[in-house]
C-alpha atoms as a PDB file:
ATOM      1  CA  UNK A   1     129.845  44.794  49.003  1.00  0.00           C
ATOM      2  CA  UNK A   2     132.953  45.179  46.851  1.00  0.00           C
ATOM      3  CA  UNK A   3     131.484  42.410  44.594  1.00  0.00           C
ATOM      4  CA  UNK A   4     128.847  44.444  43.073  1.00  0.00           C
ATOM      5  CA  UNK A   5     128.956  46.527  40.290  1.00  0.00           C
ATOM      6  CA  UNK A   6     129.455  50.096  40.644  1.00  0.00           C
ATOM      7  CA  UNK A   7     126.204  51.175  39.628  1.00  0.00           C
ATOM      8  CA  UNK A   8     124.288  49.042  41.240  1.00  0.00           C
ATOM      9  CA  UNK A   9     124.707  50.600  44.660  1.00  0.00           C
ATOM     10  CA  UNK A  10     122.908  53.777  45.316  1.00  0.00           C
ATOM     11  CA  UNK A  11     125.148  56.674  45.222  1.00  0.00           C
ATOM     12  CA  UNK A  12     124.990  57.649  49.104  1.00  0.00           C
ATOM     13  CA  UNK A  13     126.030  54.046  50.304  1.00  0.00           C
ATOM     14  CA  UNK A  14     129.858  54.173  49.843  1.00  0.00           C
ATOM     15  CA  UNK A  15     131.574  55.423  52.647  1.00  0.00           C
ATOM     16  CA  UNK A  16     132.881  59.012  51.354  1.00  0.00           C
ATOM     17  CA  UNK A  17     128.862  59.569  50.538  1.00  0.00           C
ATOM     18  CA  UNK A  18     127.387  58.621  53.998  1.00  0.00           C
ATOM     19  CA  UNK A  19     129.481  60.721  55.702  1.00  0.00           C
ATOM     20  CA  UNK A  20     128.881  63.914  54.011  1.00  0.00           C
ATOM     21  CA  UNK A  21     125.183  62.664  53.467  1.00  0.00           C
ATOM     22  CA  UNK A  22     125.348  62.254  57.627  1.00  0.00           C
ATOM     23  CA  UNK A  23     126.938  65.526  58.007  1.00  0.00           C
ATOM     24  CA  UNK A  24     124.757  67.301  55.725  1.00  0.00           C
ATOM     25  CA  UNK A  25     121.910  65.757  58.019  1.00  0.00           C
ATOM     26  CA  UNK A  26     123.771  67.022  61.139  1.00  0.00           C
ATOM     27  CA  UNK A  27     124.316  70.381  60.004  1.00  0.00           C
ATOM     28  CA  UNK A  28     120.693  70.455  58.918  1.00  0.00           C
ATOM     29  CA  UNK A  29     119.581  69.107  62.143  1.00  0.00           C
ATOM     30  CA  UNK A  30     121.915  71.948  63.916  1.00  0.00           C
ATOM     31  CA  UNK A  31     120.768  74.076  62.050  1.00  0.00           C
ATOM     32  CA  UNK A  32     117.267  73.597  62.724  1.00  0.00           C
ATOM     33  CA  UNK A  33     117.317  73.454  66.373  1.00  0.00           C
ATOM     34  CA  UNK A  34     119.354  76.538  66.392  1.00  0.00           C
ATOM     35  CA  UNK A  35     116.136  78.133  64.476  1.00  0.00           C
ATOM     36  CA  UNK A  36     114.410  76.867  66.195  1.00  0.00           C
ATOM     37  CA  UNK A  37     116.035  78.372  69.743  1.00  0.00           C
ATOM     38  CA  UNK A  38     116.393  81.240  68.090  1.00  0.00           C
ATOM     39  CA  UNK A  39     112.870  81.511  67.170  1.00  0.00           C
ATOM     40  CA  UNK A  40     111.464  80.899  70.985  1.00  0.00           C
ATOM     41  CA  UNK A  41     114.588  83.428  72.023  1.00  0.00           C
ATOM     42  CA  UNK A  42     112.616  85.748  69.975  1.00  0.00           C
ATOM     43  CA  UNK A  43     109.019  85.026  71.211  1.00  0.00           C
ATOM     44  CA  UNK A  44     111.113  85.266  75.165  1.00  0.00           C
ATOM     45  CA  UNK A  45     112.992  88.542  74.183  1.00  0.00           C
ATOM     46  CA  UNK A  46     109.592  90.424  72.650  1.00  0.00           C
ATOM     47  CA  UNK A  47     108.075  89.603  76.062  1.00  0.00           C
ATOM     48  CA  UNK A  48     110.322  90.811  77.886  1.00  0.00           C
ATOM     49  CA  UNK A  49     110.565  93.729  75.758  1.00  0.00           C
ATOM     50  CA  UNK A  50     106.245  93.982  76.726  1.00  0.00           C
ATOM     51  CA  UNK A  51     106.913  93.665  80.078  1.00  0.00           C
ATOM     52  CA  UNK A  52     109.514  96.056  80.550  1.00  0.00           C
ATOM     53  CA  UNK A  53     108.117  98.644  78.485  1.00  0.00           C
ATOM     54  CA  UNK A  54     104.657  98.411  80.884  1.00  0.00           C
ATOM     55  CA  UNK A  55     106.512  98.151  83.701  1.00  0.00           C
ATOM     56  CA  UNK A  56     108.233 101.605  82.525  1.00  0.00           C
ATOM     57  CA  UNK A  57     104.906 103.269  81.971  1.00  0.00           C
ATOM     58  CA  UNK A  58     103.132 101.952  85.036  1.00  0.00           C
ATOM     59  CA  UNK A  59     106.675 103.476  86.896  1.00  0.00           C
ATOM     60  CA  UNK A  60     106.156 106.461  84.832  1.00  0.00           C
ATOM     61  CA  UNK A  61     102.810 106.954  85.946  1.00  0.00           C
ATOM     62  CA  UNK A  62     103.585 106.321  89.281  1.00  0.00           C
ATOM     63  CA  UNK A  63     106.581 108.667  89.213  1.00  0.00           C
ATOM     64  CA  UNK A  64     104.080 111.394  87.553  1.00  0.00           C
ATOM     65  CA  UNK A  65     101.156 110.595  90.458  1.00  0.00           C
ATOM     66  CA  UNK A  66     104.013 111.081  93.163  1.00  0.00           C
ATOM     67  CA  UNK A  67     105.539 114.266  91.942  1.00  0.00           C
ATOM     68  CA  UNK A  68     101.889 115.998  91.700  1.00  0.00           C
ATOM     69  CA  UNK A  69     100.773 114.571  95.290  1.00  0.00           C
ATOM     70  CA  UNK A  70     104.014 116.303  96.203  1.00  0.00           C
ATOM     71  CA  UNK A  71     103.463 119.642  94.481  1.00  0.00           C
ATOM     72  CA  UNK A  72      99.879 119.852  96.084  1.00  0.00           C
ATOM     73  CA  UNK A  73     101.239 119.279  99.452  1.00  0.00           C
ATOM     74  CA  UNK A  74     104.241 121.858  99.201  1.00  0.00           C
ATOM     75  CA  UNK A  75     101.881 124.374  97.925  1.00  0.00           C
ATOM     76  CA  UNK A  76      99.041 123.632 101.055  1.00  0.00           C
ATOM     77  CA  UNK A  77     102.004 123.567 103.597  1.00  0.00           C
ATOM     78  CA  UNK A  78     102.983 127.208 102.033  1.00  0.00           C
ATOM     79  CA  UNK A  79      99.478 128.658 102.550  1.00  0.00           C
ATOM     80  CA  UNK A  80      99.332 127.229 105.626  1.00  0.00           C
ATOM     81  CA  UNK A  81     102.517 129.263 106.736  1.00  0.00           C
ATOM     82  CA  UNK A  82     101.257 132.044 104.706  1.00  0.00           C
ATOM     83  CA  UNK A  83      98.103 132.076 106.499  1.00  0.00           C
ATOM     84  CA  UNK A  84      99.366 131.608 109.730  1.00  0.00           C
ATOM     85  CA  UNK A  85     101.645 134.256 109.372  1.00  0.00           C
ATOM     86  CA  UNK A  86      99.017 136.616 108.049  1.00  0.00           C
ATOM     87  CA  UNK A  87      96.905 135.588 111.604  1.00  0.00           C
ATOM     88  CA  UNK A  88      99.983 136.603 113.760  1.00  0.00           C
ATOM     89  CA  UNK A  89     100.157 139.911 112.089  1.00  0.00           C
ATOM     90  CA  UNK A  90      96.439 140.919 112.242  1.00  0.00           C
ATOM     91  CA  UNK A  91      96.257 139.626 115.548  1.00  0.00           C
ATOM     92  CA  UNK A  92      99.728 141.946 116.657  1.00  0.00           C
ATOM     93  CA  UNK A  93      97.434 144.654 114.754  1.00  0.00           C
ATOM     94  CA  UNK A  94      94.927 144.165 117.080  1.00  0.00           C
ATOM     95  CA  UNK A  95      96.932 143.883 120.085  1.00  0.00           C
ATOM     96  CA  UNK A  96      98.223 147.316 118.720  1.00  0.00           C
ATOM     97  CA  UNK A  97      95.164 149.321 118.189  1.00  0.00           C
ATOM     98  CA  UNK A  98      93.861 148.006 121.658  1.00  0.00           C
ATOM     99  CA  UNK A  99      96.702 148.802 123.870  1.00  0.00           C
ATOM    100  CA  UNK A 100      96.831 152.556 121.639  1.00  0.00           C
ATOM    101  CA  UNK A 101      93.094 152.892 122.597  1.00  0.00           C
ATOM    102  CA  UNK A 102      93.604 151.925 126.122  1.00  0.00           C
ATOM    103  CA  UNK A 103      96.267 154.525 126.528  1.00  0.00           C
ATOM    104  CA  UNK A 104      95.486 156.978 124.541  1.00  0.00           C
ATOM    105  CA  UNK A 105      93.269 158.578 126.694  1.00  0.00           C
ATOM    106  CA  UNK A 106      92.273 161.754 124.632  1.00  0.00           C
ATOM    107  CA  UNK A 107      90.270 159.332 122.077  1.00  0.00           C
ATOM    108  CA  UNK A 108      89.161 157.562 124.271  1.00  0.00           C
ATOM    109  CA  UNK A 109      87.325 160.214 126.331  1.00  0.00           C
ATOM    110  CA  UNK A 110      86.146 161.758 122.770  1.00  0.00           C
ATOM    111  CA  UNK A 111      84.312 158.645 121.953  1.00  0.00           C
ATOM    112  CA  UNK A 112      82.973 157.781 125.221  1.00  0.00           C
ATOM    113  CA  UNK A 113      81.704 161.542 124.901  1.00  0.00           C
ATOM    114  CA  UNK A 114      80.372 160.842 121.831  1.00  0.00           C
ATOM    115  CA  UNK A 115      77.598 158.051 122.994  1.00  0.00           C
ATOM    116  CA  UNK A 116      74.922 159.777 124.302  1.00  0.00           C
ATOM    117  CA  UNK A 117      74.576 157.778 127.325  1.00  0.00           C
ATOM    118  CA  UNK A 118      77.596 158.436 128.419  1.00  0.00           C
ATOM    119  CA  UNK A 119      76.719 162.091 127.740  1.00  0.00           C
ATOM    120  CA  UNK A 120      74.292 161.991 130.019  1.00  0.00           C
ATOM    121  CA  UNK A 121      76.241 160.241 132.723  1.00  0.00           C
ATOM    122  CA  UNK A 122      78.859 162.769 132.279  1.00  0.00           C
ATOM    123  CA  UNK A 123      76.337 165.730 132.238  1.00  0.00           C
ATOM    124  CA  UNK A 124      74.974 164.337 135.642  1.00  0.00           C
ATOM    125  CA  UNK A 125      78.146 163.908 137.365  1.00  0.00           C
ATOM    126  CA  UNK A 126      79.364 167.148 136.411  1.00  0.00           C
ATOM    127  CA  UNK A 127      76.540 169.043 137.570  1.00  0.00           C
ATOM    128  CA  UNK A 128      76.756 167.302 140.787  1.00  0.00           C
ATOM    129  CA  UNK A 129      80.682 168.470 141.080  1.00  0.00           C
ATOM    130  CA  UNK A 130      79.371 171.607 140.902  1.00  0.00           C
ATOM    131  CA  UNK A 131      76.665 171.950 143.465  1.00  0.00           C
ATOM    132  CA  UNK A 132      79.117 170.338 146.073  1.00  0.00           C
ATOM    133  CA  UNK A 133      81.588 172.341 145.361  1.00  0.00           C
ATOM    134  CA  UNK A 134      78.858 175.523 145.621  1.00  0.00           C
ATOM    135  CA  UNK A 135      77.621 173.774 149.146  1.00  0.00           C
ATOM    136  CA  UNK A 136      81.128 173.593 150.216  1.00  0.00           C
ATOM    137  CA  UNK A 137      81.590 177.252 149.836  1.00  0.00           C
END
């Protein structure tokens, strides 16, 4: 190898070339598989991206769904209270007006006096008050 002439060996076959010719290729070689990792890192990282941002919105959704399922049930559980409560008080209303019309004797005779059956049942028994208390005399 020393024998030859200087310019008859190709420039990247001494020793000083081939070693920065094969680190040139290393570097290059390096350099491409980091591109290329990099490049499927990429394609991994926008899919996860895809995934995470659906996954978000489908939560989202569900998070939305949830709260308005809830709403609707608070407000049916309030008219259900409301409703019940509105019952008890007619129904103490009633209880009211009934026990003030069984006691209150005055209105009640004035209405039973005021059906004209009762009129006449009144009328009759009256009248026969009288004549026994005539007879009895």
């Amino acid at each position: 190898m020393s024998d030859e002439p200087k310019g008859s060996k190709p420039e990247w076959d001494d020793d000083k070339s081939w070693g920065a010719n094969m680190k040139m290729l290393f570097d290059f070689t390096i350099a491409n598989m980091k591109r290329t990792y990099d490049e499927y890192q990429q394609a991994s990282l926008e899919s996860i991206k895809q995934n995470q941002s659906y996954v978000q919105k489908v939560l989202s959704d569900a998070q939305s769904h949830f709260n308005t399922q809830q709403t609707i049930a608070t407000q049916a559980l309030q008219n259900a209270v409301e409703t019940a409560n509105m019952v008890s008080k007619q129904a103490v209303r009633h209880g009211d007006l009934a026990i003030d019309r069984q006691w209150n004797v005055d209105e009640v005779a004035q209405l039973v006096a005021q059906v004209s059956t009762f009129k006449d049942a009144i009328a009759a028994a009256v009248a026969a008050a009288v004549n026994e208390a005539l007879k009895a005399k």
